[in-house]
N, C-alpha and C. Protein backbone atom coordinates (compact mmCIF):
# COMPACT_ATOMS: atom_id res chain seq x y z
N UNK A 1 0.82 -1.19 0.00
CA UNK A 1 0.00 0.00 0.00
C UNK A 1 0.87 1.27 0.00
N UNK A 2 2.01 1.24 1.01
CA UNK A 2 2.88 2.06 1.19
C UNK A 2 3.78 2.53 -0.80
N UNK A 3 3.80 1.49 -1.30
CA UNK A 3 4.32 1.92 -2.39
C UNK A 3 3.62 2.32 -3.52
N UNK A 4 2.19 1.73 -3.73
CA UNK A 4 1.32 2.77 -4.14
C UNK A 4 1.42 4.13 -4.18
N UNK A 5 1.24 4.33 -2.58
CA UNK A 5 0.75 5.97 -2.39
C UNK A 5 2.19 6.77 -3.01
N UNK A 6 3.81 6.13 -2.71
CA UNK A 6 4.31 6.72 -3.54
C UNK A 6 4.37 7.18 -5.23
N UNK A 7 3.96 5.88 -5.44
CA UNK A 7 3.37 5.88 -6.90
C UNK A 7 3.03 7.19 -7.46
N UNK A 8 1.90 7.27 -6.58
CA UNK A 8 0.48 8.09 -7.27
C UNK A 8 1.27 9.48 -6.75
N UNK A 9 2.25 9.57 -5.62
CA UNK A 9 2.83 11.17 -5.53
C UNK A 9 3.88 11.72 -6.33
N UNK A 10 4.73 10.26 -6.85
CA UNK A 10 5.61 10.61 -8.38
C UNK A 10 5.00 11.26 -9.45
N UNK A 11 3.32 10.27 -9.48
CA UNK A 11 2.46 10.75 -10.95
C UNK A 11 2.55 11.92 -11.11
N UNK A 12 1.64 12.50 -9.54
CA UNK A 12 1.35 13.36 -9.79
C UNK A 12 2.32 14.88 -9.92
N UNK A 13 3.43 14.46 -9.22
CA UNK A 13 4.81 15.83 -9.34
C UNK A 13 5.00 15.62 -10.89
N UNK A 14 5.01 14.68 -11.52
CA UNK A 14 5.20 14.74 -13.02
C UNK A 14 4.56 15.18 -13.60
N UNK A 15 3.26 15.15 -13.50
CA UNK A 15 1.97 16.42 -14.06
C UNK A 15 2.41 17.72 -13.50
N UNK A 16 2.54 17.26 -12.46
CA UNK A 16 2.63 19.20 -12.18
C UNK A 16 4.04 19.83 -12.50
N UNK A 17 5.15 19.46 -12.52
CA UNK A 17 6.38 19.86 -13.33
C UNK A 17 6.87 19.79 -14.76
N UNK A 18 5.99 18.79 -15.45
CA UNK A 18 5.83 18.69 -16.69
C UNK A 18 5.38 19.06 -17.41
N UNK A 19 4.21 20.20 -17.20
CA UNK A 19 3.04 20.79 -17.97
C UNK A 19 3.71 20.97 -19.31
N UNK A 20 4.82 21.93 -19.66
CA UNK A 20 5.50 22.39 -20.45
C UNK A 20 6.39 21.36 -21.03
N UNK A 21 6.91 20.32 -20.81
CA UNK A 21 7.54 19.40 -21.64
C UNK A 21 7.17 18.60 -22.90
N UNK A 22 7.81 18.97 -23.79
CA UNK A 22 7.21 18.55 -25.00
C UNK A 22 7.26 17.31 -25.20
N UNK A 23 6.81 16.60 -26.04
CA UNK A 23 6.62 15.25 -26.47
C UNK A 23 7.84 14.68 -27.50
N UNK A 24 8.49 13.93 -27.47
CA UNK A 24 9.40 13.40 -28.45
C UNK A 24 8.88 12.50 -29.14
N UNK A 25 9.41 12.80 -30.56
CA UNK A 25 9.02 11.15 -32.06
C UNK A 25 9.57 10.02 -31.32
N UNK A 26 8.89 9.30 -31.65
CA UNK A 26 9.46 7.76 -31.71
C UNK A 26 11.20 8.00 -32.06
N UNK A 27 12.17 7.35 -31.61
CA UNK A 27 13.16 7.29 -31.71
C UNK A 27 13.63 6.66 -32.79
N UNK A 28 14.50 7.17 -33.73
CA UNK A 28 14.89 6.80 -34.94
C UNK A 28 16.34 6.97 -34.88
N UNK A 29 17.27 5.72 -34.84
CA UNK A 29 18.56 5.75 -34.88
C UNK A 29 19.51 6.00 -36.16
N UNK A 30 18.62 6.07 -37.16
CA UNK A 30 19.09 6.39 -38.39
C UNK A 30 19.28 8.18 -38.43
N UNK A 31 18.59 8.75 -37.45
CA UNK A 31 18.32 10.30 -37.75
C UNK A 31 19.24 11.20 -36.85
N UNK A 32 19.40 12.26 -36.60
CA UNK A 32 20.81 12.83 -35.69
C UNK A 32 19.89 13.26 -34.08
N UNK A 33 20.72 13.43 -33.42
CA UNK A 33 19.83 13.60 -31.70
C UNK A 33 18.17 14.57 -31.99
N UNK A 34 17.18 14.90 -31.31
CA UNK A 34 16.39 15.61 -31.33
C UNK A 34 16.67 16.35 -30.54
N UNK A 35 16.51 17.78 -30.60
CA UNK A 35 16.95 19.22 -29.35
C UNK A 35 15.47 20.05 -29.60
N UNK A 36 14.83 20.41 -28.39
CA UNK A 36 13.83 21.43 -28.69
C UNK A 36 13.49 22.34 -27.67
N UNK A 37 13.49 23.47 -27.90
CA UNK A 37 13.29 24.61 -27.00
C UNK A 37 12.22 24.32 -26.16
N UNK A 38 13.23 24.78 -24.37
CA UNK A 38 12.34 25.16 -23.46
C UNK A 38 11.57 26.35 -23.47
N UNK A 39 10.36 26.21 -23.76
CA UNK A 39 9.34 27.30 -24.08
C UNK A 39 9.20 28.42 -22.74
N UNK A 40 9.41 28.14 -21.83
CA UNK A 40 9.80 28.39 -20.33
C UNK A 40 11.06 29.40 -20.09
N UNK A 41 11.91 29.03 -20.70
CA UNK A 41 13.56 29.40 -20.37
C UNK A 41 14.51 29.58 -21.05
N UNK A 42 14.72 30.40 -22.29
CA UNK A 42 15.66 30.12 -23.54
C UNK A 42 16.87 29.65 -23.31
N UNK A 43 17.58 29.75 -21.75
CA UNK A 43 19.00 29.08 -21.75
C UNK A 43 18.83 27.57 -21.66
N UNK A 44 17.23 27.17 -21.61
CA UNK A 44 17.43 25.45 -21.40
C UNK A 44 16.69 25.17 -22.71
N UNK A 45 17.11 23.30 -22.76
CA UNK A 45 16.41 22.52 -24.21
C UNK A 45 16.61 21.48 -23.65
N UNK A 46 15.64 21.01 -24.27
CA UNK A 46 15.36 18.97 -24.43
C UNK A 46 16.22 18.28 -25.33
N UNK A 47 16.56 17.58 -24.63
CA UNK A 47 16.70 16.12 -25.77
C UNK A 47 15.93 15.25 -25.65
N UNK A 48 16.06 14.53 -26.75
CA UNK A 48 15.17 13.34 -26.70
C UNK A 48 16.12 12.15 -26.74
N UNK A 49 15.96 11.44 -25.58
CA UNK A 49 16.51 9.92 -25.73
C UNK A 49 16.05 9.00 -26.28
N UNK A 50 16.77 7.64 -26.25
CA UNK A 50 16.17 6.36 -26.86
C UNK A 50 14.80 5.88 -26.47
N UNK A 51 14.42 6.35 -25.12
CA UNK A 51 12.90 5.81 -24.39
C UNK A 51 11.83 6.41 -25.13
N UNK A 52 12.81 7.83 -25.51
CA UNK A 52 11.50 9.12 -26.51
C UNK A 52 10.93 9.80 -25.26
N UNK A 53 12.02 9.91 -24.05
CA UNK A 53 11.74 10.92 -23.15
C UNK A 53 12.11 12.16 -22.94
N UNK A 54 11.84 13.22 -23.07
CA UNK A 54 12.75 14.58 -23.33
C UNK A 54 13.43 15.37 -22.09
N UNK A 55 14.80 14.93 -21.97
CA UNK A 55 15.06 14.99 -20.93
C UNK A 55 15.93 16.92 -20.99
N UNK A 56 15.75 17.27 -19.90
CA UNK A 56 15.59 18.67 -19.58
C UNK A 56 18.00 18.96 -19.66
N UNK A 57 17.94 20.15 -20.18
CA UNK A 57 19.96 20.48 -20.42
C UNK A 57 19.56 21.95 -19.93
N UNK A 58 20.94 22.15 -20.12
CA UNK A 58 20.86 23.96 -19.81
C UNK A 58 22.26 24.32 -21.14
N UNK A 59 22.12 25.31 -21.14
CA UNK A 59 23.11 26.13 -22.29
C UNK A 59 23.68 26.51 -21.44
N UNK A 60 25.58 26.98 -21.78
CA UNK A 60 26.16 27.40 -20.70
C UNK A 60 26.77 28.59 -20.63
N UNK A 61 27.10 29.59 -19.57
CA UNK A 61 27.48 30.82 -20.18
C UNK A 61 26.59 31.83 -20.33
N UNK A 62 25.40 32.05 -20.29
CA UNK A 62 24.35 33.25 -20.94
C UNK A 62 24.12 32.88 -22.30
N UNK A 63 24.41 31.69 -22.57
CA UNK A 63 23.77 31.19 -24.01
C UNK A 63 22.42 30.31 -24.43
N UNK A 64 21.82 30.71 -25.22
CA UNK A 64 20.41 30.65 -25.02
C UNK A 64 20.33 29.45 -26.61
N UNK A 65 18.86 28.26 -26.05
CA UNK A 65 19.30 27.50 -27.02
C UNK A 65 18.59 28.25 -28.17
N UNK A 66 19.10 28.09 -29.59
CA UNK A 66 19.10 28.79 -31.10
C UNK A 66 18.12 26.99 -31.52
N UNK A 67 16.60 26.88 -31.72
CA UNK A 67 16.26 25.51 -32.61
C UNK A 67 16.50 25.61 -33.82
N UNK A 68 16.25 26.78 -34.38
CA UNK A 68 16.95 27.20 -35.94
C UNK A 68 18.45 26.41 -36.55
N UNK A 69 19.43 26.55 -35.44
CA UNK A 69 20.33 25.44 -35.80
C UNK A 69 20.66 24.29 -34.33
N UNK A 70 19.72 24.22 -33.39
CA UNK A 70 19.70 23.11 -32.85
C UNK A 70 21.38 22.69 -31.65
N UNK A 71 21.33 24.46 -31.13
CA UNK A 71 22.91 24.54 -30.92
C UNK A 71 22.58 25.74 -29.76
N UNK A 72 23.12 25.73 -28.20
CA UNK A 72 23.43 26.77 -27.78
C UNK A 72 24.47 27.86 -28.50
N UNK A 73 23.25 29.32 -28.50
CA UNK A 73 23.82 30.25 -29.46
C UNK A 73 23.79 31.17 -28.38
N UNK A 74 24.15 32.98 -29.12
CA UNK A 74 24.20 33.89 -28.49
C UNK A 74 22.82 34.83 -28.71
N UNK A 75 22.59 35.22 -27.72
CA UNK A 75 21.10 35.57 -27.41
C UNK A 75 20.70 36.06 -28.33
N UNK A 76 21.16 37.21 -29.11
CA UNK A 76 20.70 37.78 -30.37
C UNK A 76 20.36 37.26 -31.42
N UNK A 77 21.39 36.03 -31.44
CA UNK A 77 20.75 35.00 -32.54
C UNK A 77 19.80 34.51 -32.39
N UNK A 78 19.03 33.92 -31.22
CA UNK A 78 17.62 33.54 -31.19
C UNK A 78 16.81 34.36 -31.78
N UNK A 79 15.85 33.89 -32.82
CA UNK A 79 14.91 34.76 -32.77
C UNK A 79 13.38 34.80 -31.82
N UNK A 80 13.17 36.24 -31.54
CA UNK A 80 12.24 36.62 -30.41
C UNK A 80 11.35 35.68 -31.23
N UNK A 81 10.66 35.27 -29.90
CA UNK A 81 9.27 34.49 -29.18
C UNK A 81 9.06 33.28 -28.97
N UNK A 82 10.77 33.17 -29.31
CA UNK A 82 10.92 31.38 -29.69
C UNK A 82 10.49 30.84 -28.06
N UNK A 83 11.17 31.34 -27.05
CA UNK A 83 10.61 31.12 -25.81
C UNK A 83 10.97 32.31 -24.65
N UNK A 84 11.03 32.04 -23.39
CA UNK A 84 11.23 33.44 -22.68
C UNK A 84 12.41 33.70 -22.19
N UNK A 85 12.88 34.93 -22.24
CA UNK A 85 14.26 35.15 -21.53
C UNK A 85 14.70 34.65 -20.18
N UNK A 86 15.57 34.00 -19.32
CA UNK A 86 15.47 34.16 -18.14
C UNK A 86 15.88 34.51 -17.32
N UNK A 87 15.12 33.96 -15.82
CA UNK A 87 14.72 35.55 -14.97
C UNK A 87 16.27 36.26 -15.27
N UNK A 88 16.11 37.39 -15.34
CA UNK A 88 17.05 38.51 -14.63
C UNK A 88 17.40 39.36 -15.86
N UNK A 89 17.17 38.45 -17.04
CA UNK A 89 18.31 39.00 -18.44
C UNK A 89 17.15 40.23 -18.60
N UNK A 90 18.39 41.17 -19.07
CA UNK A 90 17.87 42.85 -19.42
C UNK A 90 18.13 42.27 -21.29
N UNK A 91 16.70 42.86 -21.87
CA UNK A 91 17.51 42.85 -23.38
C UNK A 91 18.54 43.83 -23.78
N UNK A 92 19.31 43.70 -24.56
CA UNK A 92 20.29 44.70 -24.94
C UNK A 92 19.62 45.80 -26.09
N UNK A 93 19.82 47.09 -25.54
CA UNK A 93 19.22 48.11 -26.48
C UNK A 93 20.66 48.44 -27.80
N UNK A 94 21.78 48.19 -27.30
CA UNK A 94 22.40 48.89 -28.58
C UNK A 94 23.72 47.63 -28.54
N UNK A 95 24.63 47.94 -29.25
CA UNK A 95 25.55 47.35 -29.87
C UNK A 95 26.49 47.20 -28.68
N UNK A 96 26.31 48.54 -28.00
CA UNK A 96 27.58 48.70 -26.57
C UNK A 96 27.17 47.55 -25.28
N UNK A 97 25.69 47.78 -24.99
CA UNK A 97 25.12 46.78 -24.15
C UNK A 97 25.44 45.35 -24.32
N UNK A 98 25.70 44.93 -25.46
CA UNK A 98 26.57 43.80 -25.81
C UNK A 98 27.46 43.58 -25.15
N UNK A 99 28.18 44.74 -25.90
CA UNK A 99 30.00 44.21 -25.63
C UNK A 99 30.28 44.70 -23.60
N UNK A 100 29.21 45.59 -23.23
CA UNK A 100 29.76 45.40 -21.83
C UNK A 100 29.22 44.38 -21.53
């Protein structure tokens, strides 16, 4: 009984932390890894493993993942709305805001 009730409190933290996790294809070993934006967090992305579970990465550095080429890039290269900045990042208004 005791391992039940754990059961059903795994389920349910997985519903409730998962809302946002996307779904992975069937796994195809002929094809190159799957990567897809955390809609949540632009410095994180999924992969998809062999189970076809999308397991949660982070980009490193202030680099935000780019799905366009499937690669932690530099923030500017993302293009806006792909997902949300996170917390703290100021966007950069000019060329200088960059480089400081």
């Amino acid at each position: 009984m005791k391992g039940l009730f754990i059961l059903a409190i795994v389920a349910l933290l997985s519903v409730i932390v998962s809302a946002n996790v996307p779904k992975c294809p069937p796994f195809n070993p002929s094809l190159p890894a799957l990567h897809l934006p955390d809609i949540d967090d632009c410095s994180r992305f999924y992969h998809c493993d062999e189970a076809d579970i999308a397991v949660l990465d982070n980009c490193p550095g202030g680099l935000w993942f780019n799905p366009d080429l499937s690669v932690c890039d530099r923030p500017e290269n993302v293009k806006p709305g792909v997902c949300t900045p996170p917390p703290g990042f100021v966007t950069p208004t000019s060329a200088y805001d960059i480089i400081v």
